[in-house]
Protein backbone atom coordinates (compact mmCIF):
# COMPACT_ATOMS: atom_id res chain seq x y z
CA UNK A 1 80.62 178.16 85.38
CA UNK A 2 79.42 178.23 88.86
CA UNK A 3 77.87 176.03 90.92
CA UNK A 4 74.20 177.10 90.34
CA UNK A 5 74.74 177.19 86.74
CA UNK A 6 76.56 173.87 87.17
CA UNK A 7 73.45 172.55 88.86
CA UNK A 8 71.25 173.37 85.83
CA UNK A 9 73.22 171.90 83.22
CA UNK A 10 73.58 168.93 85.12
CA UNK A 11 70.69 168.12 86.34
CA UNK A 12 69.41 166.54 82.93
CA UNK A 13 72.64 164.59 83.01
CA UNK A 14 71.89 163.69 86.74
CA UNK A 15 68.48 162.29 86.18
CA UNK A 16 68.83 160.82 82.78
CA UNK A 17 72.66 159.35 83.31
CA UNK A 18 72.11 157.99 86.57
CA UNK A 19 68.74 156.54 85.22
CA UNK A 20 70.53 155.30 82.17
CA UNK A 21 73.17 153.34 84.43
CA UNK A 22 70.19 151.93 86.40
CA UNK A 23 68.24 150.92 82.93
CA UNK A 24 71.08 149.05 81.32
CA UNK A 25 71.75 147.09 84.15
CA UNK A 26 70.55 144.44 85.90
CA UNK A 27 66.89 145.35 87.05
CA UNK A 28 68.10 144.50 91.01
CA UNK A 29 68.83 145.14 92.97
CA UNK A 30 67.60 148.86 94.09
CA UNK A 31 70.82 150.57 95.46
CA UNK A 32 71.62 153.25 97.99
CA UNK A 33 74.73 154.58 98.73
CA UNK A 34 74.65 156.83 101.81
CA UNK A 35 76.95 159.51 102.51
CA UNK A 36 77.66 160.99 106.25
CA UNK A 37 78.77 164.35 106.92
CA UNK A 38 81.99 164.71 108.46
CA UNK A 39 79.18 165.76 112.06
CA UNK A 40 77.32 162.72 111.51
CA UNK A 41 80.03 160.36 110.70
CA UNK A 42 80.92 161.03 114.55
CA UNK A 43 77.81 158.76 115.78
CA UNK A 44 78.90 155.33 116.23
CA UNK A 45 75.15 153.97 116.05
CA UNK A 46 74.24 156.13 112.97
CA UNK A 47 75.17 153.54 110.70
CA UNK A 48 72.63 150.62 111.93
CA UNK A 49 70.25 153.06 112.84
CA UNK A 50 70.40 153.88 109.11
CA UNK A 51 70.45 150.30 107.94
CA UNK A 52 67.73 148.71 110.03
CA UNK A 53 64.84 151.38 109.56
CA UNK A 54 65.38 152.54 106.07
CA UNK A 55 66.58 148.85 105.15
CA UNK A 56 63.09 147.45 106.75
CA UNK A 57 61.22 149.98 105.13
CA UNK A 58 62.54 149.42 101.58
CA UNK A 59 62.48 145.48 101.58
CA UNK A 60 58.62 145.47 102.33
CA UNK A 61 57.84 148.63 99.76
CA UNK A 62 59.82 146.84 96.69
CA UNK A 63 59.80 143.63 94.74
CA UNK A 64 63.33 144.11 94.11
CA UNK A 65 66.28 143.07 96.85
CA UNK A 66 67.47 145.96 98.27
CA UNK A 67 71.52 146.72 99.20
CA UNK A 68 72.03 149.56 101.29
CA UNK A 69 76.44 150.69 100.92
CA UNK A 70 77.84 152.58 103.43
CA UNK A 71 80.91 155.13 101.50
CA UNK A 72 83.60 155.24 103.40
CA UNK A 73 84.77 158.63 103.59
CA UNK A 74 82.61 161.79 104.39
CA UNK A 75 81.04 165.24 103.05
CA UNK A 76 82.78 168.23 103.90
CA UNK A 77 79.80 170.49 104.26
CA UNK A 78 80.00 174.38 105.05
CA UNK A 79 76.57 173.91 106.93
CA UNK A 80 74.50 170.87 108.37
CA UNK A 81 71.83 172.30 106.75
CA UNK A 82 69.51 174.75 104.98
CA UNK A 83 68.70 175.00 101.44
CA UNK A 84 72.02 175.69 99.91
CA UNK A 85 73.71 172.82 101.62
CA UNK A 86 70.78 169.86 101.58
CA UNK A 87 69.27 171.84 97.91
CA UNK A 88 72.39 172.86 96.05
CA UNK A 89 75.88 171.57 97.74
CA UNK A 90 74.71 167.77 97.79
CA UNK A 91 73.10 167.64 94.48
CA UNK A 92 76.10 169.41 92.36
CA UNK A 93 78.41 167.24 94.03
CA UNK A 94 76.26 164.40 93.15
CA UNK A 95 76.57 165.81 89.40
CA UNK A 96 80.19 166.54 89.41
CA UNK A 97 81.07 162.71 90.62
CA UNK A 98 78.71 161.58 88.38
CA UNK A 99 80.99 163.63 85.12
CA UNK A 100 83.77 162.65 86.49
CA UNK A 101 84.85 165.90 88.84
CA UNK A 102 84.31 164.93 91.63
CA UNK A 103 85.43 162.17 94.43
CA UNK A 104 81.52 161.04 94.75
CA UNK A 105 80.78 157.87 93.19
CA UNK A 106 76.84 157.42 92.49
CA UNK A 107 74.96 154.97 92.40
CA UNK A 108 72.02 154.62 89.45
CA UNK A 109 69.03 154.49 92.69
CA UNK A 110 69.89 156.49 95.47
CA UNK A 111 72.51 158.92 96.92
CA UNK A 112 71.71 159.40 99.77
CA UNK A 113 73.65 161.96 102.42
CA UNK A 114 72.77 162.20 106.28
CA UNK A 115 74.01 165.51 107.76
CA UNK A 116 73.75 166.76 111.70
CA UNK A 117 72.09 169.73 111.09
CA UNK A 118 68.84 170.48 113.33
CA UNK A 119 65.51 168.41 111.44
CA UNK A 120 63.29 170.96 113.93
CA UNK A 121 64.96 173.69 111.39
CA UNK A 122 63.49 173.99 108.18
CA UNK A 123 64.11 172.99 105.38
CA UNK A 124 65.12 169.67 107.53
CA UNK A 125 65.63 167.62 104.15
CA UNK A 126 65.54 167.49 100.19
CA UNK A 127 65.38 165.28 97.53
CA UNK A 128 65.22 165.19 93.63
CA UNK A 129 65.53 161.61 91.45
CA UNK A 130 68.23 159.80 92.41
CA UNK A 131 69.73 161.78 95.29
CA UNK A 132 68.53 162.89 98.74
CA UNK A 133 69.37 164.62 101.99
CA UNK A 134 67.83 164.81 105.39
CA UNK A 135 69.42 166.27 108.37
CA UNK A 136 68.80 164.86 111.77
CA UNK A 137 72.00 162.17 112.15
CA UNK A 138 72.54 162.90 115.86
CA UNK A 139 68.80 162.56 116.77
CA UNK A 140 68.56 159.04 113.94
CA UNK A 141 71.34 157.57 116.10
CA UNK A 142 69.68 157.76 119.62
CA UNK A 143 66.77 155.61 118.71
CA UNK A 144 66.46 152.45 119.38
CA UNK A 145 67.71 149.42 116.99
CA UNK A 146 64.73 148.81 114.72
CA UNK A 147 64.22 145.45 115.62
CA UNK A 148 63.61 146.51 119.08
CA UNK A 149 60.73 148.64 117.61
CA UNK A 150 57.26 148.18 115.64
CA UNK A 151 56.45 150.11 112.67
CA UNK A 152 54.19 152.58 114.52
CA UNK A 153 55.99 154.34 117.22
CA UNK A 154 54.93 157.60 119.19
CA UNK A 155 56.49 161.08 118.07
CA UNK A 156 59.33 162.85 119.13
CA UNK A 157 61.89 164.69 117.50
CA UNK A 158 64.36 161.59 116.95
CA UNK A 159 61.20 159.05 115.03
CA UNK A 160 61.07 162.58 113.29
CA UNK A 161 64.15 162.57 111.64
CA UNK A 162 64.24 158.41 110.99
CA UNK A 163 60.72 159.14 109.28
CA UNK A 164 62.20 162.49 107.23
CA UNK A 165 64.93 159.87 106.03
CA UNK A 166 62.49 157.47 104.45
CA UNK A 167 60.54 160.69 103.67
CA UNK A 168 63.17 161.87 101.33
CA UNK A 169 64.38 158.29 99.92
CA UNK A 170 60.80 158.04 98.65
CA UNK A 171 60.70 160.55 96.86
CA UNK A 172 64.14 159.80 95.43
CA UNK A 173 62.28 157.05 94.49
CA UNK A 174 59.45 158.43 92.96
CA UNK A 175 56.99 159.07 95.77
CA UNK A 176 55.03 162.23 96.33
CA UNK A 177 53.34 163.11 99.14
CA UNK A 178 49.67 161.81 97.88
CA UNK A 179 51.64 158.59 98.29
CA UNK A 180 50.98 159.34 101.79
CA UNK A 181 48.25 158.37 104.45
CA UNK A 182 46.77 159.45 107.83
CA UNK A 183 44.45 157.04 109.68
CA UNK A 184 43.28 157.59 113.22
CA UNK A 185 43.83 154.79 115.96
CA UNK A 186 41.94 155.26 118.37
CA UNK A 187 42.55 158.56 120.16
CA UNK A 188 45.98 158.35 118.25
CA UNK A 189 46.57 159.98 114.89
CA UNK A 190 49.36 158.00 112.76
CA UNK A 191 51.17 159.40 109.91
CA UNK A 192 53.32 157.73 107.18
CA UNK A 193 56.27 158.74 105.74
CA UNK A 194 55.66 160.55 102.57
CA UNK A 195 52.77 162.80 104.81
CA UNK A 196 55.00 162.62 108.25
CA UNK A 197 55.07 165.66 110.10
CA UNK A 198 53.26 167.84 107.88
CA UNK A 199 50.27 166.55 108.67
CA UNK A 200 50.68 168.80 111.93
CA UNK A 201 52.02 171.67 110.17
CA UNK A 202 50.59 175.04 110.58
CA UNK A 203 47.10 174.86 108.18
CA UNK A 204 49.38 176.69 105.68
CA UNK A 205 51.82 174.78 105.05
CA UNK A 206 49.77 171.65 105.61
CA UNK A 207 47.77 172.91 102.32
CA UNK A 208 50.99 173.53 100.69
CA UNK A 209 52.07 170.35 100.75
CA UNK A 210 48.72 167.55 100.87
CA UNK A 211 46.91 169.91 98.42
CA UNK A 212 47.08 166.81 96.61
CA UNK A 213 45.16 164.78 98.70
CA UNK A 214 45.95 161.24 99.19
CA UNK A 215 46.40 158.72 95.93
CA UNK A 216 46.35 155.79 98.71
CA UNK A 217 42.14 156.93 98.81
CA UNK A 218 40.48 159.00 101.32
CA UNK A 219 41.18 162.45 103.09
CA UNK A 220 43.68 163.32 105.61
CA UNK A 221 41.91 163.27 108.83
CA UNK A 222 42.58 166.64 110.82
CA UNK A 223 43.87 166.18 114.24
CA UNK A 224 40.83 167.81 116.32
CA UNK A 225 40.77 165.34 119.42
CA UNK A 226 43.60 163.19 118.32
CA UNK A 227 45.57 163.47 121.87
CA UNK A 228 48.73 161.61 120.69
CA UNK A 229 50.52 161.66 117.99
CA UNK A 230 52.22 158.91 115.65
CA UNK A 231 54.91 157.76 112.76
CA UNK A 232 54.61 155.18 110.58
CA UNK A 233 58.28 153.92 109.16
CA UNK A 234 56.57 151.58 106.57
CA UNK A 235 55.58 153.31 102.91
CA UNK A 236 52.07 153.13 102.43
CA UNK A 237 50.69 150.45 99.89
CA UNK A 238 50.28 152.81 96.94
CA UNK A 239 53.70 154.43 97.86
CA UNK A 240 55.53 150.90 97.35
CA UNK A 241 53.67 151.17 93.95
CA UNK A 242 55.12 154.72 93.23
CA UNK A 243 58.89 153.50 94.07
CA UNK A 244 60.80 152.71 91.19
C-alpha cells in the first residue's frame, strides 16, 4: 500500500483513535506534542518561542489546563514544505505511529510539527483533527519572548508565521476560519488568528477562504485606508468556544 492510499485508510483511524484516546481519558488536560524538523530543531530559541505564544494563546482560549511536550528527536523531512510534506508526509507519519509503524508517538489533542520551510511560500501550513503543520521555524524563533510582547503586534513576516502556528493548532482544534475576526483600530486593521493573513490576500483567495463570513458576528472590514497592518495571537471569543 502506498503512502497516499495509506493516508486514506488511516485517516478514519487517525481522527477516531486519537479522539478515542482523548475521550477515555481524563478530560485535561488539552495536550500538544510538537515535533521540529531536523532545519528547525537548529534554532536554539524555537522552543520558547513555541511555548510562550502558542502556550499564552491556548490557556486563555480553553477551560482546560493546557501542557505543551517538546519530543525529543526530529522529522526527517524531504522538503520544509509544500503540500506533500506539511499535507501528506506529516499526517501518514502521524497515522503510522499512531498503528504502531512508526517512531511517532501521538498524543489524543495535538501533533503538532514546526518545519523551516519559507511561510511567504504557499501552502505555508496544514492541519486536519488532531495533527498540524506550519512552516516558518527560523522566522518563529527571531521574535521576541512573548512576555516581552502584547497580544496585538504590527505585521511582518516573523508575527506571520507565530500567528500561522496558532492558525493551524486551531483548527486542529476545531476552529474554522468564521472563528475568525477583523476589527479596525484606528487607522490600523487587526486580524486574528483563524482569519490572519488572508484577510490581505488577493480578493480571490480572500473569498476562498472568509466566504463564510465571521461566526464571532459582523463582516470582515476591507482594508481601504487601513495604513498599517496587525496580528492578533489571542483566538477570538467564539474561536475559544469552537476548540475542543
Amino acid at each position: 500500500m502506498n503512502r497516499r492510499a495509506f493516508l486514506g485508510s488511516a485517516g478514519v483511524a487517525l481522527s477516531l483513535g486519537v479522539a478515542g484516546r482523548r475521550a477515555a481519558s481524563t478530560p485535561d488536560p488539552v495536550v500538544v506534542r510538537v515535533w521540529f524538523s531536523e532545519s528547525a530543531a537548529t534554532h536554539d530559541a524555537l522552543e520558547d518561542r513555541v511555548e510562550g505564544y502558542l502556550g499564552a494563546a491556548l490557556d486563555e482560549a480553553l477551560d482546560a489546563a493546557v501542557e505543551l511536550e517538546f519530543a525529543p528527536s526530529t522529522v526527517a523531512l524531504p522538503h520544509e514544505g509544500g503540500k506533500a510534506s506539511l499535507g501528506m508526509d506529516w499526517p501518514v507519519t502521524v497515522a503510522e505511529g499512531l498503528v504502531g509503524l512508526g517512531e511517532v508517538d501521538p498524543v489524543g489533542d495535538v501533533n503538532l510539527l514546526v518545519t523551516d520551510g519559507d511561510p511567504r511560500r504557499q501552502p505555508a501550513g496544514y492541519a486536519r483533527p488532531h495533527v498540524a503543520a506550519a512552516t516558518g521555524g527560523a522566522y518563529i524563533a527571531r521574535m521576541p519572548p512573548a512576555e516581552d510582547l502584547s497580544a496585538v503586534v504590527p505585521y511582518s513576516v516573523p508575527a506571520a508565521a507565530t500567528q500561522l502556528l496558532l492558525h493551524e493548532v486551531g483548527h486542529a482544534l476545531g476552529a474554522t476560519h468564521a472563528h475568525g475576526t477583523a476589527r479596525r483600530e484606528g487607522d490600523a486593521l487587526v486580524a486574528s488568528p483563524m482569519v490572519g493573513s488572508y484577510l490581505w490576500a488577493s480578493e480571490r483567495v480572500r473569498e476562498a477562504q472568509l466566504a463564510d463570513g465571521s461566526a464571532c458576528g459582523g463582516a470582515y472590514p476591507s482594508d481601504d485606508g487601513a495604513s498599517e497592518r496587525r496580528l492578533g495571537l489571542r483566538y477570538a471569543d467564539c474561536a475559544a468556544g469552537a476548540l475542543r
